[in-house]
N, C-alpha and C. Protein backbone atom coordinates (compact mmCIF):
# COMPACT_ATOMS: atom_id res chain seq x y z
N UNK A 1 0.84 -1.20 0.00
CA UNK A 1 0.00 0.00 0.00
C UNK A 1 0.87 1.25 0.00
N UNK A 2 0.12 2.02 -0.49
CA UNK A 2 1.60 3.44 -0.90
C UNK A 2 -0.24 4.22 -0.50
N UNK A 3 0.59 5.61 0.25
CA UNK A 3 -0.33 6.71 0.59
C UNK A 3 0.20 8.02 -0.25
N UNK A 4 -0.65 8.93 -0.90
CA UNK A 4 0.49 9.94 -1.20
C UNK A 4 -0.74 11.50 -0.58
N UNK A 5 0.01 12.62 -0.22
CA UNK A 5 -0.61 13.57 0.63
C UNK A 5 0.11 14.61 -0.15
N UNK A 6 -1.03 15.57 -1.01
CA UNK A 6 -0.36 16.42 -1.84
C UNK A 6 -0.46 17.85 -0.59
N UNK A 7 0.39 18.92 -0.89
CA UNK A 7 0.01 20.06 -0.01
C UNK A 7 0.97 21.10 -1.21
N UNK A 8 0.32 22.44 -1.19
CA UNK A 8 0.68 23.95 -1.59
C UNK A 8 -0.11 24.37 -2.59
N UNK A 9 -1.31 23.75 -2.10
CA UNK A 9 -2.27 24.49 -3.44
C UNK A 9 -2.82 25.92 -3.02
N UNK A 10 -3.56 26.97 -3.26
CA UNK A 10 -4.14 27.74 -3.06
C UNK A 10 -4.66 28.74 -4.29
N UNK A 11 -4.77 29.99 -3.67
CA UNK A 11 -5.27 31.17 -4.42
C UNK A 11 -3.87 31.86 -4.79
N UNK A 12 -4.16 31.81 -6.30
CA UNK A 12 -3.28 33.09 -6.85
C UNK A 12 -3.70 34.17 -7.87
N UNK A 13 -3.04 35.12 -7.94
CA UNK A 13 -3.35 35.83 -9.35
C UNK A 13 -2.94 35.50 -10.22
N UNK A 14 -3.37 35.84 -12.00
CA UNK A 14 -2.53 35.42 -12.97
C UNK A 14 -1.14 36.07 -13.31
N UNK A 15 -0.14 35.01 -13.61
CA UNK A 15 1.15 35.52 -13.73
C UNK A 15 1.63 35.03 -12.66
N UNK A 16 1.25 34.63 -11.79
CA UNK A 16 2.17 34.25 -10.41
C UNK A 16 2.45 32.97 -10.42
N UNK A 17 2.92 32.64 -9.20
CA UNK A 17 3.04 31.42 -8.88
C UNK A 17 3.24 30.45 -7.76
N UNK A 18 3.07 29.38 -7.91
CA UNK A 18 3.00 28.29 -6.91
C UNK A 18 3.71 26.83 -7.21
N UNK A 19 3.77 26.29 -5.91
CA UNK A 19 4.65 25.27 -5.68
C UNK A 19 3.78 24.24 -5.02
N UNK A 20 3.21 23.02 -5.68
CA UNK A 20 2.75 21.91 -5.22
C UNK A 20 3.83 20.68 -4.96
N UNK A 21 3.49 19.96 -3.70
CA UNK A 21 4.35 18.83 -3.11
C UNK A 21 3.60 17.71 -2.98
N UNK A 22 3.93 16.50 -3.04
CA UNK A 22 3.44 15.39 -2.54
C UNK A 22 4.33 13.99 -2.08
N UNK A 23 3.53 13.63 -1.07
CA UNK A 23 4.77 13.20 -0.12
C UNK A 23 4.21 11.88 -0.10
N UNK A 24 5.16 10.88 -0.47
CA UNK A 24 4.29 9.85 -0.53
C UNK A 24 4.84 8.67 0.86
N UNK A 25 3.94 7.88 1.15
CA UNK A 25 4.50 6.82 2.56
C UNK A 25 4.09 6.00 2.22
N UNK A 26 4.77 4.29 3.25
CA UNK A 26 4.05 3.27 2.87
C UNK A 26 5.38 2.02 2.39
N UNK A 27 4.67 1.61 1.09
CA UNK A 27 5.68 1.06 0.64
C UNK A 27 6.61 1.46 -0.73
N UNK A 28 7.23 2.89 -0.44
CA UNK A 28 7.61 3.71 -0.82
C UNK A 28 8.47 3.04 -2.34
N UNK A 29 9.26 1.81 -1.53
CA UNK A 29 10.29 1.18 -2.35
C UNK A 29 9.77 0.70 -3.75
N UNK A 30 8.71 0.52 -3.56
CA UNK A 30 7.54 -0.07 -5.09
C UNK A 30 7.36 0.64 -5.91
N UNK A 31 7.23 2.30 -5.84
CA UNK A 31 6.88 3.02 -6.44
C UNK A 31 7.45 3.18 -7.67
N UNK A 32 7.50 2.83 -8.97
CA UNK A 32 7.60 3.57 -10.13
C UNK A 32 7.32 4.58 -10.50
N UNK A 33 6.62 4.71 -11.79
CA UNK A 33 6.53 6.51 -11.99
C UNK A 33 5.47 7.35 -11.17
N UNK A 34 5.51 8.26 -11.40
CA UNK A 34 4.64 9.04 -10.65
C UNK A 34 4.53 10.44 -11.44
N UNK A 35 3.54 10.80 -11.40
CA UNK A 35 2.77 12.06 -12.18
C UNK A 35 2.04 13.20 -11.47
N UNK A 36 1.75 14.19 -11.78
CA UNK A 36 0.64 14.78 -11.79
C UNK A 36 -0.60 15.41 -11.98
N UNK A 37 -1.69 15.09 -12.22
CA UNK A 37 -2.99 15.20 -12.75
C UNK A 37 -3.62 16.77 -12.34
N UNK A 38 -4.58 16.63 -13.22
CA UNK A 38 -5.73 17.92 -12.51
C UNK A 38 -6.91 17.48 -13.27
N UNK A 39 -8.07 18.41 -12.34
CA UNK A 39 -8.98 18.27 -13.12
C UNK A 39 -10.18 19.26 -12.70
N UNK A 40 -10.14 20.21 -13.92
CA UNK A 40 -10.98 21.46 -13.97
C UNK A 40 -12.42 21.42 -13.71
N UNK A 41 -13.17 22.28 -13.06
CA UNK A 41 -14.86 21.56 -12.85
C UNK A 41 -15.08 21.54 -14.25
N UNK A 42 -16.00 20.42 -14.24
CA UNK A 42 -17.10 20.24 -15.43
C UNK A 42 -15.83 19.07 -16.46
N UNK A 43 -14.93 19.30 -16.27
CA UNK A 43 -14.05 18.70 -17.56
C UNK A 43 -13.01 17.24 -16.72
N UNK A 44 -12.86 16.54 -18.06
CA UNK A 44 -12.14 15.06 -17.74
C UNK A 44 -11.17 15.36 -16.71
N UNK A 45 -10.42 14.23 -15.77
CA UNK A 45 -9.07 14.53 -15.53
C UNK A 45 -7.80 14.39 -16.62
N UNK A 46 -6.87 15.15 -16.24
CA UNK A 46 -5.86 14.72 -17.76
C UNK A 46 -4.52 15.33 -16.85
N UNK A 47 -3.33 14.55 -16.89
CA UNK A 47 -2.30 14.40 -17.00
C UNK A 47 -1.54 16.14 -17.31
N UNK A 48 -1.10 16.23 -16.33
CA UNK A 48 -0.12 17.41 -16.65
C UNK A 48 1.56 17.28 -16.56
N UNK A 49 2.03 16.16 -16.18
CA UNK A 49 3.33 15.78 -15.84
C UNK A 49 3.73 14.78 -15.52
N UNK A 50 4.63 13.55 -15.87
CA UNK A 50 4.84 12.85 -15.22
C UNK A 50 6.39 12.63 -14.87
N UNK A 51 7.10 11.54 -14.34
CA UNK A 51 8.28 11.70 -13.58
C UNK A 51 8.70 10.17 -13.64
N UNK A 52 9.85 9.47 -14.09
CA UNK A 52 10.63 8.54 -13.71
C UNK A 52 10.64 7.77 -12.34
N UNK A 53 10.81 6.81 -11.94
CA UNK A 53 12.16 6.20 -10.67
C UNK A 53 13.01 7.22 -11.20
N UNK A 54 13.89 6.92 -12.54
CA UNK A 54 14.77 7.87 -12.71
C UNK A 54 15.26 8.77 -12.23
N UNK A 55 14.16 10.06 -12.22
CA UNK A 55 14.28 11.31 -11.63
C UNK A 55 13.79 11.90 -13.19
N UNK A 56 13.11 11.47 -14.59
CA UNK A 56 13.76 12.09 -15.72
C UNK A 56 11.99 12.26 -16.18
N UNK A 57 12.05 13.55 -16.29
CA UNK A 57 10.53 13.99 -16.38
C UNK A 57 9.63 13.83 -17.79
N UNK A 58 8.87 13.62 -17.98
CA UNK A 58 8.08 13.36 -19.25
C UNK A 58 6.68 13.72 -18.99
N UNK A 59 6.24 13.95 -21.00
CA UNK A 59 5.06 14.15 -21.04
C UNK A 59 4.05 15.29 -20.63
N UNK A 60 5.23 16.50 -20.79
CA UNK A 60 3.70 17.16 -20.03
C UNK A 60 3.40 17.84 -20.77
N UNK A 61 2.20 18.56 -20.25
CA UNK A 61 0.63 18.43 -21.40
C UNK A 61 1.12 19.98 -21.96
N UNK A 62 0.76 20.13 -23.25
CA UNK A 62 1.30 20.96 -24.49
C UNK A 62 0.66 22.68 -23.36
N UNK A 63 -0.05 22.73 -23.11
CA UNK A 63 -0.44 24.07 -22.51
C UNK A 63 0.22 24.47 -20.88
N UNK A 64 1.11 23.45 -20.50
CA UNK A 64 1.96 24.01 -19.49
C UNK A 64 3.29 23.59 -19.84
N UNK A 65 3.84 23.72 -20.98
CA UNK A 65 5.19 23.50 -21.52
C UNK A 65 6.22 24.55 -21.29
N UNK A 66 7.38 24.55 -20.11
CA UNK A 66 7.92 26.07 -20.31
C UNK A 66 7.68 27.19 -19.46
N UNK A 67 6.42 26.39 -18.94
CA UNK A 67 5.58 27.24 -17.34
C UNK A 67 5.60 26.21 -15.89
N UNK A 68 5.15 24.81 -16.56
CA UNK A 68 5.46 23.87 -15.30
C UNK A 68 6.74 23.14 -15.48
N UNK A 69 6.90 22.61 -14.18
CA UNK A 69 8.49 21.41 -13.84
C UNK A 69 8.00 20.58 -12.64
N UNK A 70 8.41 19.43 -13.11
CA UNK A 70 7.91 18.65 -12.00
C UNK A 70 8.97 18.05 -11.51
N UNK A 71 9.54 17.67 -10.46
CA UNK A 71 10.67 17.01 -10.01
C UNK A 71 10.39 16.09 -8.82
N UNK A 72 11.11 15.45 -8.68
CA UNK A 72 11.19 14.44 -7.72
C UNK A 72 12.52 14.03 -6.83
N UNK A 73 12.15 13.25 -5.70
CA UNK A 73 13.31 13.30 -4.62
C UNK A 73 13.05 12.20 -4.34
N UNK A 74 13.70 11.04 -4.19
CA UNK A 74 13.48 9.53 -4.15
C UNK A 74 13.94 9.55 -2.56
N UNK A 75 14.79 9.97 -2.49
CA UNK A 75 15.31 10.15 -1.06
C UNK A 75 13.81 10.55 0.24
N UNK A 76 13.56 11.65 -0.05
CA UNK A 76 12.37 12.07 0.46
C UNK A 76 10.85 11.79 0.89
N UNK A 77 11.26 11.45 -0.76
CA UNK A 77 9.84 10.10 -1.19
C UNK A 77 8.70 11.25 -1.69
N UNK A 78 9.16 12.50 -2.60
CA UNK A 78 8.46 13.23 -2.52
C UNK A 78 8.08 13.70 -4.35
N UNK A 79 7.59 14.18 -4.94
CA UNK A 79 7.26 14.74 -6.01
C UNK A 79 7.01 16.10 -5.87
N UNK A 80 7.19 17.21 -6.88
CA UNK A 80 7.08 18.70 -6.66
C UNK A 80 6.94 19.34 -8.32
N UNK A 81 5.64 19.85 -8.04
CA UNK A 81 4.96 20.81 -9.67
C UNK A 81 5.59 22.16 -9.37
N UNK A 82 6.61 22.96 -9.74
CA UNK A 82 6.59 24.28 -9.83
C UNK A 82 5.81 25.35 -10.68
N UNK A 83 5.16 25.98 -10.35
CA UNK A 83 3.80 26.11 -11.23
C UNK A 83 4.64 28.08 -11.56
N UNK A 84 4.62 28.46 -13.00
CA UNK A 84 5.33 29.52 -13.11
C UNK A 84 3.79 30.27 -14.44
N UNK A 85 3.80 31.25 -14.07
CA UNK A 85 3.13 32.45 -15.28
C UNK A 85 1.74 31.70 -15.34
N UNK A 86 0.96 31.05 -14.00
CA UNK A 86 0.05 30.96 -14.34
C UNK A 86 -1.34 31.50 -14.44
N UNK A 87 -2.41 30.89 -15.09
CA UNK A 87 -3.14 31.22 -15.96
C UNK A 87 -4.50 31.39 -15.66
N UNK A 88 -5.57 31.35 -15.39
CA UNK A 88 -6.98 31.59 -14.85
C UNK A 88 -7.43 29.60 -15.28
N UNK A 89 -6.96 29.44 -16.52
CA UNK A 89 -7.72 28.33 -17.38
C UNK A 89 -6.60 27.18 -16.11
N UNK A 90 -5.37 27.21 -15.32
CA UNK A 90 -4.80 26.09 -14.88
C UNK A 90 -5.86 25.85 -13.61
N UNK A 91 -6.36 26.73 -13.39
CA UNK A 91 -7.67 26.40 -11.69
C UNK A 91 -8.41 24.69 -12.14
N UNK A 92 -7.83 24.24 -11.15
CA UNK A 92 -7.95 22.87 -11.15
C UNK A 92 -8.04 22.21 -9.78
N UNK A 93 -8.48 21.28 -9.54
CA UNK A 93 -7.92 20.71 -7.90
C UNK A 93 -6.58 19.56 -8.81
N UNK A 94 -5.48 19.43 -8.38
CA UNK A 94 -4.37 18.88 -9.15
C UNK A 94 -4.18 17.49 -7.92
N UNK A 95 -4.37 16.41 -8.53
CA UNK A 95 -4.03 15.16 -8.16
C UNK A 95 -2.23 14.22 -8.26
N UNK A 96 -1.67 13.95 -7.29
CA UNK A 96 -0.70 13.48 -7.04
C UNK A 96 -0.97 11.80 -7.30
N UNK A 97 -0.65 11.25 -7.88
CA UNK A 97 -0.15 9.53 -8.59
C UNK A 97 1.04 9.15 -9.00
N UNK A 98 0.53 7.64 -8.43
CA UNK A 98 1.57 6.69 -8.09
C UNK A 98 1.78 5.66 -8.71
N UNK A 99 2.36 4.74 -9.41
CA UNK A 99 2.30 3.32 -9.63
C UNK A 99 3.12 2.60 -9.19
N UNK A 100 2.70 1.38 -8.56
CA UNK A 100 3.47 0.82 -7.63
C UNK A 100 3.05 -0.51 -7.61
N UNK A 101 3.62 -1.28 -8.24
CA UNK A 101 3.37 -3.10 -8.50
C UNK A 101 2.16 -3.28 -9.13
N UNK A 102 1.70 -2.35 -10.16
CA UNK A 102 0.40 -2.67 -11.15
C UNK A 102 -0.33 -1.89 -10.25
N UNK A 103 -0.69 -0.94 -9.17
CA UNK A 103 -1.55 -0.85 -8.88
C UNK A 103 -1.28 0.66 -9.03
N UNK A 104 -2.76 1.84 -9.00
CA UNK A 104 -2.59 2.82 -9.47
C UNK A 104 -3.06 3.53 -7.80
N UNK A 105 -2.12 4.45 -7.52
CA UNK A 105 -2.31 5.18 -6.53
C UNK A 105 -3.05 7.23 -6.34
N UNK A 106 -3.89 7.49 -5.47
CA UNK A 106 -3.86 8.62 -5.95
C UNK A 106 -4.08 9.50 -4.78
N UNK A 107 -3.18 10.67 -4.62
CA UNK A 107 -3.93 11.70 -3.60
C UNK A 107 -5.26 12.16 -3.68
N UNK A 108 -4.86 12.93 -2.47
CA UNK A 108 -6.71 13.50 -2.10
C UNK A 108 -7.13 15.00 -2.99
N UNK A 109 -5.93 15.21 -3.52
CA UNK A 109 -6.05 16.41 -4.53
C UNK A 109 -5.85 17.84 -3.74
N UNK A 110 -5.42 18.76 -3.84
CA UNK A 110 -5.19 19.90 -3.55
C UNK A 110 -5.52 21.01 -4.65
N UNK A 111 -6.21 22.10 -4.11
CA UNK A 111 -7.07 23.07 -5.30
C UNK A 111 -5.86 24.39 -5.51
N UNK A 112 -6.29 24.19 -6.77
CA UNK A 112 -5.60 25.40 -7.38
C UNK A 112 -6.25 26.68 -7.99
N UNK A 113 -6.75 27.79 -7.62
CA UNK A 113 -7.81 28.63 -8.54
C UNK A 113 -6.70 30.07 -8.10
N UNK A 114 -6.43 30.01 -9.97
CA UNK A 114 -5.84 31.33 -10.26
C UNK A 114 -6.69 32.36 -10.87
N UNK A 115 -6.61 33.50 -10.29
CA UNK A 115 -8.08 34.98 -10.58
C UNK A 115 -7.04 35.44 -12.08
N UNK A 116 -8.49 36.16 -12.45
CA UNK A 116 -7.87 37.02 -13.58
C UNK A 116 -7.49 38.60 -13.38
């Protein structure tokens, strides 16, 4: 069983920015990749980043290219979205995931709503 507990979401203006974390416990050692999701009211969830064991980041979604970074700390056991120049349209609650021996893990989500 792997737990993961995202925290640093809040209120911003557009252009600013924020720093989401997620800390994952458990059986840490299992964990393969790990990502980060969102998902806007009314609309699907979808993939904004994902991350290696490696440390070697992939995939993220064409409208935060250049604005987000996601990194990771194996040591820590932690994952981290640096959220830069964002946008009114990124207001999302953003979900922290895990995969870990076939099984799919997910935080409790932390909200993000940037004003215009």
């Amino acid at each position: 069983q792997v737990q993961l507990a995202e925290s640093g979401g809040g209120l911003v203006q557009a252009g600013g920015s924020l720093s989401l974390s997620c800390l994952a416990s458990g059986k840490t050692w299992t964990i393969g990749g790990m990502a980060w999701y969102r998902q806007a009211p009314g609309k699907e969830r979808e993939m904004v980043a994902r991350i290696t064991r490696g440390r070697i980041p992939k995939d993220y979604l064409d409208s935060v290219k250049g604005r987000f970074t996601i990194s990771r700390d194996n040591d820590k056991n932690t994952i981290g979205l640096q959220m830069n120049s964002l946008r009114p349209e990124d207001t999302a609650v953003y979900y922290c995931y895990a995969s870990a021996e076939g099984v799919d893990y997910w935080g409790q989500g932390t909200r993000v709503n940037v004003s215009a």
